[in-house]
PDB file of N, CA and C in Angstrom:
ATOM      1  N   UNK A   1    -117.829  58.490   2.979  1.00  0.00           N
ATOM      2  CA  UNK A   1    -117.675  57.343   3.865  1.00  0.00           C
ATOM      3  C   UNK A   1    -118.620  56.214   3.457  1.00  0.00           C
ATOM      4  N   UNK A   2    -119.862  56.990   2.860  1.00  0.00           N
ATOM      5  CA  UNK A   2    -120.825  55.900   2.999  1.00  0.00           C
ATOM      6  C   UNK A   2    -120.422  55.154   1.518  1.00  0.00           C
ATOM      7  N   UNK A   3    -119.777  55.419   0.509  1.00  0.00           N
ATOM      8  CA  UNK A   3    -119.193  54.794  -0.850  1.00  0.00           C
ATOM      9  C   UNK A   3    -117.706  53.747  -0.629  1.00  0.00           C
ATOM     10  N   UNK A   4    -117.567  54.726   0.221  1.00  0.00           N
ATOM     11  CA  UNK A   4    -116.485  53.566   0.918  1.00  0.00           C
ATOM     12  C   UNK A   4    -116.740  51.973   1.467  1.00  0.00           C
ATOM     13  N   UNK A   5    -117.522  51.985   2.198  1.00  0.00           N
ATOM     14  CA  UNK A   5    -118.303  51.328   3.103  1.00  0.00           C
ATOM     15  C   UNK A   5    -118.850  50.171   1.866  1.00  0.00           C
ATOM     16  N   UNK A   6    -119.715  50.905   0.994  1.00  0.00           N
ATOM     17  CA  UNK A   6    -120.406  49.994   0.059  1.00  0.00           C
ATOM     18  C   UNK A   6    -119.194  49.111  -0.904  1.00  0.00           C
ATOM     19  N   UNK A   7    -117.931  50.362  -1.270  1.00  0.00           N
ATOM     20  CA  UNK A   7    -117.025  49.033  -2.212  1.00  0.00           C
ATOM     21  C   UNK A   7    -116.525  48.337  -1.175  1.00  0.00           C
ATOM     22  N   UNK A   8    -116.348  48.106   0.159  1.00  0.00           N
ATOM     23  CA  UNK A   8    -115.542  47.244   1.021  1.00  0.00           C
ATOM     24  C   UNK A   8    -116.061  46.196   1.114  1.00  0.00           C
ATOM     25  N   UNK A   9    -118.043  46.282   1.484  1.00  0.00           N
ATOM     26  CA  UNK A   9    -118.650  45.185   1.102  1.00  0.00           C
ATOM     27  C   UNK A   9    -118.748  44.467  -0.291  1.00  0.00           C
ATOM     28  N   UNK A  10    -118.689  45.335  -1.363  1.00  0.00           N
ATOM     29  CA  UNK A  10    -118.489  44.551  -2.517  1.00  0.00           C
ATOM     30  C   UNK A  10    -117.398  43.679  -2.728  1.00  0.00           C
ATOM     31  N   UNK A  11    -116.485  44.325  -2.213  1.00  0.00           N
ATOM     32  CA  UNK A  11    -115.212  43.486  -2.506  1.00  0.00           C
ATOM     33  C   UNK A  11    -114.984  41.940  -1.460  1.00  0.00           C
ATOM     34  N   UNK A  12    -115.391  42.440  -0.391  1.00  0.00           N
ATOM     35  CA  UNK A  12    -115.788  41.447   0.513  1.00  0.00           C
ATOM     36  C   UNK A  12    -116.283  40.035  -0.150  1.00  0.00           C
ATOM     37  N   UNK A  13    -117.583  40.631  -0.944  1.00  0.00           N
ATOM     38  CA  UNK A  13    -118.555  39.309  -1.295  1.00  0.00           C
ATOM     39  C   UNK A  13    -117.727  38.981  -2.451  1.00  0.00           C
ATOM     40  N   UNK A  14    -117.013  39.505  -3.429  1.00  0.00           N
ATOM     41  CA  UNK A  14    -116.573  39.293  -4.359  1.00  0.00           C
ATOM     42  C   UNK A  14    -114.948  37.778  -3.691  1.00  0.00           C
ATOM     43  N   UNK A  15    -114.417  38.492  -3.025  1.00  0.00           N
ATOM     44  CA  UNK A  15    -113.403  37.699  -2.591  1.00  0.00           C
ATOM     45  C   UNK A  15    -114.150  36.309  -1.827  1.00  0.00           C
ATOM     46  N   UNK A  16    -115.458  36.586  -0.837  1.00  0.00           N
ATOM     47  CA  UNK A  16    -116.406  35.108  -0.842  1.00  0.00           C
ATOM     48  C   UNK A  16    -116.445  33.796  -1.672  1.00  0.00           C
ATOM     49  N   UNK A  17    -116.883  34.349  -2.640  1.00  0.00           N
ATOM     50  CA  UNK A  17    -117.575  34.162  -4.082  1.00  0.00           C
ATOM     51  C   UNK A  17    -116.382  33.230  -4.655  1.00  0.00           C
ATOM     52  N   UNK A  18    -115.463  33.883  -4.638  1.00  0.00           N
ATOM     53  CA  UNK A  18    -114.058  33.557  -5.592  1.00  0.00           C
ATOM     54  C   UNK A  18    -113.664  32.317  -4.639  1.00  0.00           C
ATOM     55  N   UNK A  19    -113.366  32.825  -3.366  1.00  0.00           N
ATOM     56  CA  UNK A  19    -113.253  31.177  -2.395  1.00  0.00           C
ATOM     57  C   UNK A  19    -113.999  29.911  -2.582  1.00  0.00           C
ATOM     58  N   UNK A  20    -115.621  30.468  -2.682  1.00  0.00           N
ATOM     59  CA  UNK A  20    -116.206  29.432  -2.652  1.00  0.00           C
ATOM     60  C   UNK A  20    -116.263  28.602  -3.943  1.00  0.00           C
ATOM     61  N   UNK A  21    -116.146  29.297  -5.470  1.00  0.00           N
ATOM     62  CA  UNK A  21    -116.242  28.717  -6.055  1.00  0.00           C
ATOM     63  C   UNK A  21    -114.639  27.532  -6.261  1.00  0.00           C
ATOM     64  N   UNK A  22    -114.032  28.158  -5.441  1.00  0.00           N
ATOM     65  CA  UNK A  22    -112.485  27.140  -5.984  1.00  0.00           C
ATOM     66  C   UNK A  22    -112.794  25.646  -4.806  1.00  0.00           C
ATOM     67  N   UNK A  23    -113.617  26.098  -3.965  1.00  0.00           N
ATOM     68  CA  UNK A  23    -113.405  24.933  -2.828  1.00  0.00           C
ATOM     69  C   UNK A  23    -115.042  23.791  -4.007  1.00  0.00           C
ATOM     70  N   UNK A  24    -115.883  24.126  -4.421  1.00  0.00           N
ATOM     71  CA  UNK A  24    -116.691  23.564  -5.012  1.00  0.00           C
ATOM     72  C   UNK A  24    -115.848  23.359  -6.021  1.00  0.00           C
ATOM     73  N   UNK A  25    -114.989  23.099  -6.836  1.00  0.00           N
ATOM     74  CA  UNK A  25    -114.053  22.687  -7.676  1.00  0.00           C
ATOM     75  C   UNK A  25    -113.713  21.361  -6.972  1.00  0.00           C
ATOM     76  N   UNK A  26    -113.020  21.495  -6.181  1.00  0.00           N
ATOM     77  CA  UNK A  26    -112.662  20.123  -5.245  1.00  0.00           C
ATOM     78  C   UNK A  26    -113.542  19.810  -4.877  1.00  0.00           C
ATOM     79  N   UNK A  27    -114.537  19.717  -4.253  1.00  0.00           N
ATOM     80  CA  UNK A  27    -115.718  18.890  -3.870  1.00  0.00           C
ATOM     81  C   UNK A  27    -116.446  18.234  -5.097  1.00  0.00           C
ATOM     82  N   UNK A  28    -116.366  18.812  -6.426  1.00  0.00           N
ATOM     83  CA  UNK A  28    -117.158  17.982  -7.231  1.00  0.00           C
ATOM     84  C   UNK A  28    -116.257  17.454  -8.180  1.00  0.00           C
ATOM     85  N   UNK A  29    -115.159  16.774  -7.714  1.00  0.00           N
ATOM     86  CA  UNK A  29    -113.730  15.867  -8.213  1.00  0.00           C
ATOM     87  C   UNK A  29    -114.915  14.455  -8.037  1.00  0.00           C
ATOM     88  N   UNK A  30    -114.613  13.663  -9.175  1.00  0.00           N
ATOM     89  CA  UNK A  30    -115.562  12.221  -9.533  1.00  0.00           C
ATOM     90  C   UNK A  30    -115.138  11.590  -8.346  1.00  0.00           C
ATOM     91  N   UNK A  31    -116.422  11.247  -7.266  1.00  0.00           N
ATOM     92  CA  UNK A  31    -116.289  10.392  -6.637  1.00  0.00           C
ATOM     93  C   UNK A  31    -115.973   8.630  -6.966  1.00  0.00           C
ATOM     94  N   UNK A  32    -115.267   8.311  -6.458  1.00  0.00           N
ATOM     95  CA  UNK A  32    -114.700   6.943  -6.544  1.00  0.00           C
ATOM     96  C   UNK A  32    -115.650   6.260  -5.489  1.00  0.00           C
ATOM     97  N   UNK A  33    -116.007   4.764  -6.364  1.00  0.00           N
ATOM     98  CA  UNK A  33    -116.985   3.871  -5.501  1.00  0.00           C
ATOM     99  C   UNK A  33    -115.767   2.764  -5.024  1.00  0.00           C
ATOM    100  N   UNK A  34    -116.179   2.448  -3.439  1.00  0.00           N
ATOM    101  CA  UNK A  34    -115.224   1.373  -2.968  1.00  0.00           C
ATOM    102  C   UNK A  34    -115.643  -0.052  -3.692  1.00  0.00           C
ATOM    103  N   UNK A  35    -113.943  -0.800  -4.189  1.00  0.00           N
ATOM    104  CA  UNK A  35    -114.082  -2.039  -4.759  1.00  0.00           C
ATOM    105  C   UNK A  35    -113.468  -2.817  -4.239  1.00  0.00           C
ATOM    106  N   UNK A  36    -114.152  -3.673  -3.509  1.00  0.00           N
ATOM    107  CA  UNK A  36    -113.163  -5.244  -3.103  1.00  0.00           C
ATOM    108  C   UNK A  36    -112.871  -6.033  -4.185  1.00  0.00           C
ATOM    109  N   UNK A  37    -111.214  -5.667  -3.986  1.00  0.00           N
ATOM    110  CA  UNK A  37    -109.980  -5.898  -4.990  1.00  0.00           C
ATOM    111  C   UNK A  37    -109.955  -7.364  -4.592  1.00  0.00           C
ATOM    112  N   UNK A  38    -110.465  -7.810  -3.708  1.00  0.00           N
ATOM    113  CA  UNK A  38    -110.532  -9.716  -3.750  1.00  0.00           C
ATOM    114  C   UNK A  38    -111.181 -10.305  -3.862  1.00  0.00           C
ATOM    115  N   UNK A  39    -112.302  -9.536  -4.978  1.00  0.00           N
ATOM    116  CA  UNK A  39    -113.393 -10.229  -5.363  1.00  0.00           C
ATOM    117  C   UNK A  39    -113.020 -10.370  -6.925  1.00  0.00           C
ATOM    118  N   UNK A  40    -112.037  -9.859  -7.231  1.00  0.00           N
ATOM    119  CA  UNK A  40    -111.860  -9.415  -8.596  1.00  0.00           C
ATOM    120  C   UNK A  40    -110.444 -10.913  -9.067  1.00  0.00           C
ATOM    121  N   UNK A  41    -110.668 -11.284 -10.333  1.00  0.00           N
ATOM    122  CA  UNK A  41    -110.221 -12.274 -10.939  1.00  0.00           C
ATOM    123  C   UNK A  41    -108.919 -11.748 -11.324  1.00  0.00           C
ATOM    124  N   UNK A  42    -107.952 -12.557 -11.251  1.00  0.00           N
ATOM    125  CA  UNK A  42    -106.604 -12.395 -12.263  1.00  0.00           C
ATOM    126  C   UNK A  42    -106.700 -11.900 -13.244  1.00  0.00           C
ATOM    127  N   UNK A  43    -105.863 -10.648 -13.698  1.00  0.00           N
ATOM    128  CA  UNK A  43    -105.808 -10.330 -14.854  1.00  0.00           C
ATOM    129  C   UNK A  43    -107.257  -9.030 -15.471  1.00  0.00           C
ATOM    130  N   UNK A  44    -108.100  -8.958 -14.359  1.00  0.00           N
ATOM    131  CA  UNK A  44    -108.889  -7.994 -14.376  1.00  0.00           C
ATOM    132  C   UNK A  44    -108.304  -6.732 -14.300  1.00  0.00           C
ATOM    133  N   UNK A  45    -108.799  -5.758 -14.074  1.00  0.00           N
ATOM    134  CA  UNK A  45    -108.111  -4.320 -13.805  1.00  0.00           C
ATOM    135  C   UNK A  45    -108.927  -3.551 -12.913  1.00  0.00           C
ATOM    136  N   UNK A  46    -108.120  -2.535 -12.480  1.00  0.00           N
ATOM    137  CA  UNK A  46    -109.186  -1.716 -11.421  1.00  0.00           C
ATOM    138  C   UNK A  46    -108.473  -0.374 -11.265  1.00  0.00           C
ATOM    139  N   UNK A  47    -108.835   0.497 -10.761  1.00  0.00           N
ATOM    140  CA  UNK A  47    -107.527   2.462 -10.624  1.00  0.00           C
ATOM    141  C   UNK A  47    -107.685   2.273  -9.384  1.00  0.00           C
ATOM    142  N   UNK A  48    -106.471   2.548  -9.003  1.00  0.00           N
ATOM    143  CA  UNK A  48    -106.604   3.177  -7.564  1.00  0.00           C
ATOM    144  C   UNK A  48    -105.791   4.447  -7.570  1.00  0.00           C
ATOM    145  N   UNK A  49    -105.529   5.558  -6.358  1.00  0.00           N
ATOM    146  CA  UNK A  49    -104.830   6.796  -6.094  1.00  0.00           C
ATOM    147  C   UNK A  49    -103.709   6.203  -5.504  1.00  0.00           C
ATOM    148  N   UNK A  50    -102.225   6.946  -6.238  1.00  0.00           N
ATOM    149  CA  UNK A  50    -101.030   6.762  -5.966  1.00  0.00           C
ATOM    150  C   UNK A  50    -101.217   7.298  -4.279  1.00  0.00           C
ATOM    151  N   UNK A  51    -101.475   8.250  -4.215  1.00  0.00           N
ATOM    152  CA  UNK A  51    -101.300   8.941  -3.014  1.00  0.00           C
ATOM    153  C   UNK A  51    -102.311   8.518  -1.790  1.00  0.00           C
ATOM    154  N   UNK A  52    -103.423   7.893  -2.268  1.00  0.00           N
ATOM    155  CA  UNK A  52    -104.980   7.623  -0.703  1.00  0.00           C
ATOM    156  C   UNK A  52    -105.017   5.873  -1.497  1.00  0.00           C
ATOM    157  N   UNK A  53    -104.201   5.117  -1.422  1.00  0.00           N
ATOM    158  CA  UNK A  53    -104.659   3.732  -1.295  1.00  0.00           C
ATOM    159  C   UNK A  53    -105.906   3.125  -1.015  1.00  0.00           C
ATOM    160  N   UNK A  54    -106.524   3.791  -0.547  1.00  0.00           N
ATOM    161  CA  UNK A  54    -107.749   3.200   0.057  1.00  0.00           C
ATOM    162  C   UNK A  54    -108.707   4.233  -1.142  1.00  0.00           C
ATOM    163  N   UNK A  55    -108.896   4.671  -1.955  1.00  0.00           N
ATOM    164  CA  UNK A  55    -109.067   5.385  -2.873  1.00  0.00           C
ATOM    165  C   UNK A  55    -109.817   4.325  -4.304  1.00  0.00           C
ATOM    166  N   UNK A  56    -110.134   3.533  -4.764  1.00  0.00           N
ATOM    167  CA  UNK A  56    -110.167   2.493  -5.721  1.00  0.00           C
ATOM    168  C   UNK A  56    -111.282   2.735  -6.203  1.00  0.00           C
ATOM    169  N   UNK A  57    -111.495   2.224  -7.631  1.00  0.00           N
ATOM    170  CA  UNK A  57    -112.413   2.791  -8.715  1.00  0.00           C
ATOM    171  C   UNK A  57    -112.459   1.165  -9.921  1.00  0.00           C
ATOM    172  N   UNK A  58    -113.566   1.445 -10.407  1.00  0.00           N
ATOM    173  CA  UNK A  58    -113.427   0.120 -11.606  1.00  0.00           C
ATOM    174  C   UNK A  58    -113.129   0.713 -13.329  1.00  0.00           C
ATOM    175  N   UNK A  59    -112.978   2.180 -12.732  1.00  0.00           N
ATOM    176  CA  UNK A  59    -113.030   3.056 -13.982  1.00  0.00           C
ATOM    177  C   UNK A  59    -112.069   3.901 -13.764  1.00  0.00           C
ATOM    178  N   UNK A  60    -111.543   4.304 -15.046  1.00  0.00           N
ATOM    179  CA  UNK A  60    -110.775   5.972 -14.826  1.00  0.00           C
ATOM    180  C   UNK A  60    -111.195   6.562 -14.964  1.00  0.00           C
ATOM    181  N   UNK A  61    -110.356   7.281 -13.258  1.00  0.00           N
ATOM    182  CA  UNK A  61    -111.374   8.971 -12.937  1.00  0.00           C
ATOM    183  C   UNK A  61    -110.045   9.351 -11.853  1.00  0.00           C
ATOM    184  N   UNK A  62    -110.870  10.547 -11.214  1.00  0.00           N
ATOM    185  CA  UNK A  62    -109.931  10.916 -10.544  1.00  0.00           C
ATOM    186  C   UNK A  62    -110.323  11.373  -9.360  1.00  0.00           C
ATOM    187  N   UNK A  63    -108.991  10.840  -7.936  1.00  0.00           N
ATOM    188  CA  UNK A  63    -108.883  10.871  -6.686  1.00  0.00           C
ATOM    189  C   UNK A  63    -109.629  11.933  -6.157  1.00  0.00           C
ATOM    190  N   UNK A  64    -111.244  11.250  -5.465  1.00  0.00           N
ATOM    191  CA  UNK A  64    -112.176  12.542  -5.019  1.00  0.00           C
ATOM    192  C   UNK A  64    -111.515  13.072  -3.553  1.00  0.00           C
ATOM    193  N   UNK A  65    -109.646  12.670  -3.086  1.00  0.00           N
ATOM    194  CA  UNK A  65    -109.597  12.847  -2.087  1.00  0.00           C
ATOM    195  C   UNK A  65    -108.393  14.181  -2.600  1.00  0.00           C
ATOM    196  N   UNK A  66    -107.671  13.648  -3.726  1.00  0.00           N
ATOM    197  CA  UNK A  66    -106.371  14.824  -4.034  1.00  0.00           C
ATOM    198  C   UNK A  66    -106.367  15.123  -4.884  1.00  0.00           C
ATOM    199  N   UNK A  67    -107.330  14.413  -6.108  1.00  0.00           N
ATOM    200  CA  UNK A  67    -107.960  15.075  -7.227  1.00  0.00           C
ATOM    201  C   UNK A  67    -106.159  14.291  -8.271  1.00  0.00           C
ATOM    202  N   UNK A  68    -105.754  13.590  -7.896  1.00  0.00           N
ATOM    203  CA  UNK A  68    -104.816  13.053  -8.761  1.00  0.00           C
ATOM    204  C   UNK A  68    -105.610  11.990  -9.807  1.00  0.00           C
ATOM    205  N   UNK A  69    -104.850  11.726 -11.237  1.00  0.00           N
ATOM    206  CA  UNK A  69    -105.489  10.598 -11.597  1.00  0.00           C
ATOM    207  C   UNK A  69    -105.527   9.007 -11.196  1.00  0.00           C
ATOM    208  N   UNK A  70    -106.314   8.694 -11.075  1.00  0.00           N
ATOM    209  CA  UNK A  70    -106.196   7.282 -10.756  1.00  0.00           C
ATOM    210  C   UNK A  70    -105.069   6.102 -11.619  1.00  0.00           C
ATOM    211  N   UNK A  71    -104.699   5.395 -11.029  1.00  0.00           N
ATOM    212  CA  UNK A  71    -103.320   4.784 -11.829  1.00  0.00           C
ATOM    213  C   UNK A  71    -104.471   3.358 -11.801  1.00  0.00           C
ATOM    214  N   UNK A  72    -103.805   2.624 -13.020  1.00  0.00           N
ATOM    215  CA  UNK A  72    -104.718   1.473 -13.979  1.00  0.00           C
ATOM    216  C   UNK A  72    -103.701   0.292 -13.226  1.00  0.00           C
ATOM    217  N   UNK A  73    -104.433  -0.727 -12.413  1.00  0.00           N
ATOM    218  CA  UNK A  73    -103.611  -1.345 -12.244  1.00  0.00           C
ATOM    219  C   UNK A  73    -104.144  -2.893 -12.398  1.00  0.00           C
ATOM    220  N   UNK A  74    -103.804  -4.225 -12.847  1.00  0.00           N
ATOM    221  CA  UNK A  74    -104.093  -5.221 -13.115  1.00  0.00           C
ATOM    222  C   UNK A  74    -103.649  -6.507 -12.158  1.00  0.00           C
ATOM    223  N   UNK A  75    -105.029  -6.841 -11.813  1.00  0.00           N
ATOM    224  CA  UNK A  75    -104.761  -7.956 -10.541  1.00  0.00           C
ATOM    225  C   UNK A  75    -103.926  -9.303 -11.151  1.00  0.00           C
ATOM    226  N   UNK A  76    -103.146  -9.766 -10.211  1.00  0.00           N
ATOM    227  CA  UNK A  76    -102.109 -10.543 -10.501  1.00  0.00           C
ATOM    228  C   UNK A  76    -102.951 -11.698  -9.770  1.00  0.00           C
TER     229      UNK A  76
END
């Protein structure tokens, strides 16, 4: 019983472990710094996330909200 007991907890922490490291995967997706897109000149460029609009970057990287890549887009 008592070997029992000990692999249930092993497996326990093991299945922990395995969770936590996939959720720290998503949490350390490149945070994106907010850019006011109307400060920015014609013909400049900037990424934003197809999917979180409110999402915007001056660089390519990727959506610290869905982890998509940022799409390159050029102010008109």
């Amino acid at each position: 019983m008592k070997k029992n007991s000990s692999l249930l907890v092993m497996a326990i922490a093991i299945c922990l472990s395995a969770c936590n490291n996939a959720s720290t995967k998503k949490n350390n997706a490149a945070t994106t710094i907010s850019l006011d897109t109307n400060k920015l000149k014609s013909g400049e460029l900037f990424y934003q996330c197809e999917m979180d609009a409110d999402v915007i970057s001056n660089k390519a990287d990727t959506c610290a909200k869905c982890g998509m890549d940022l799409e390159k887009i050029v102010k008109k």
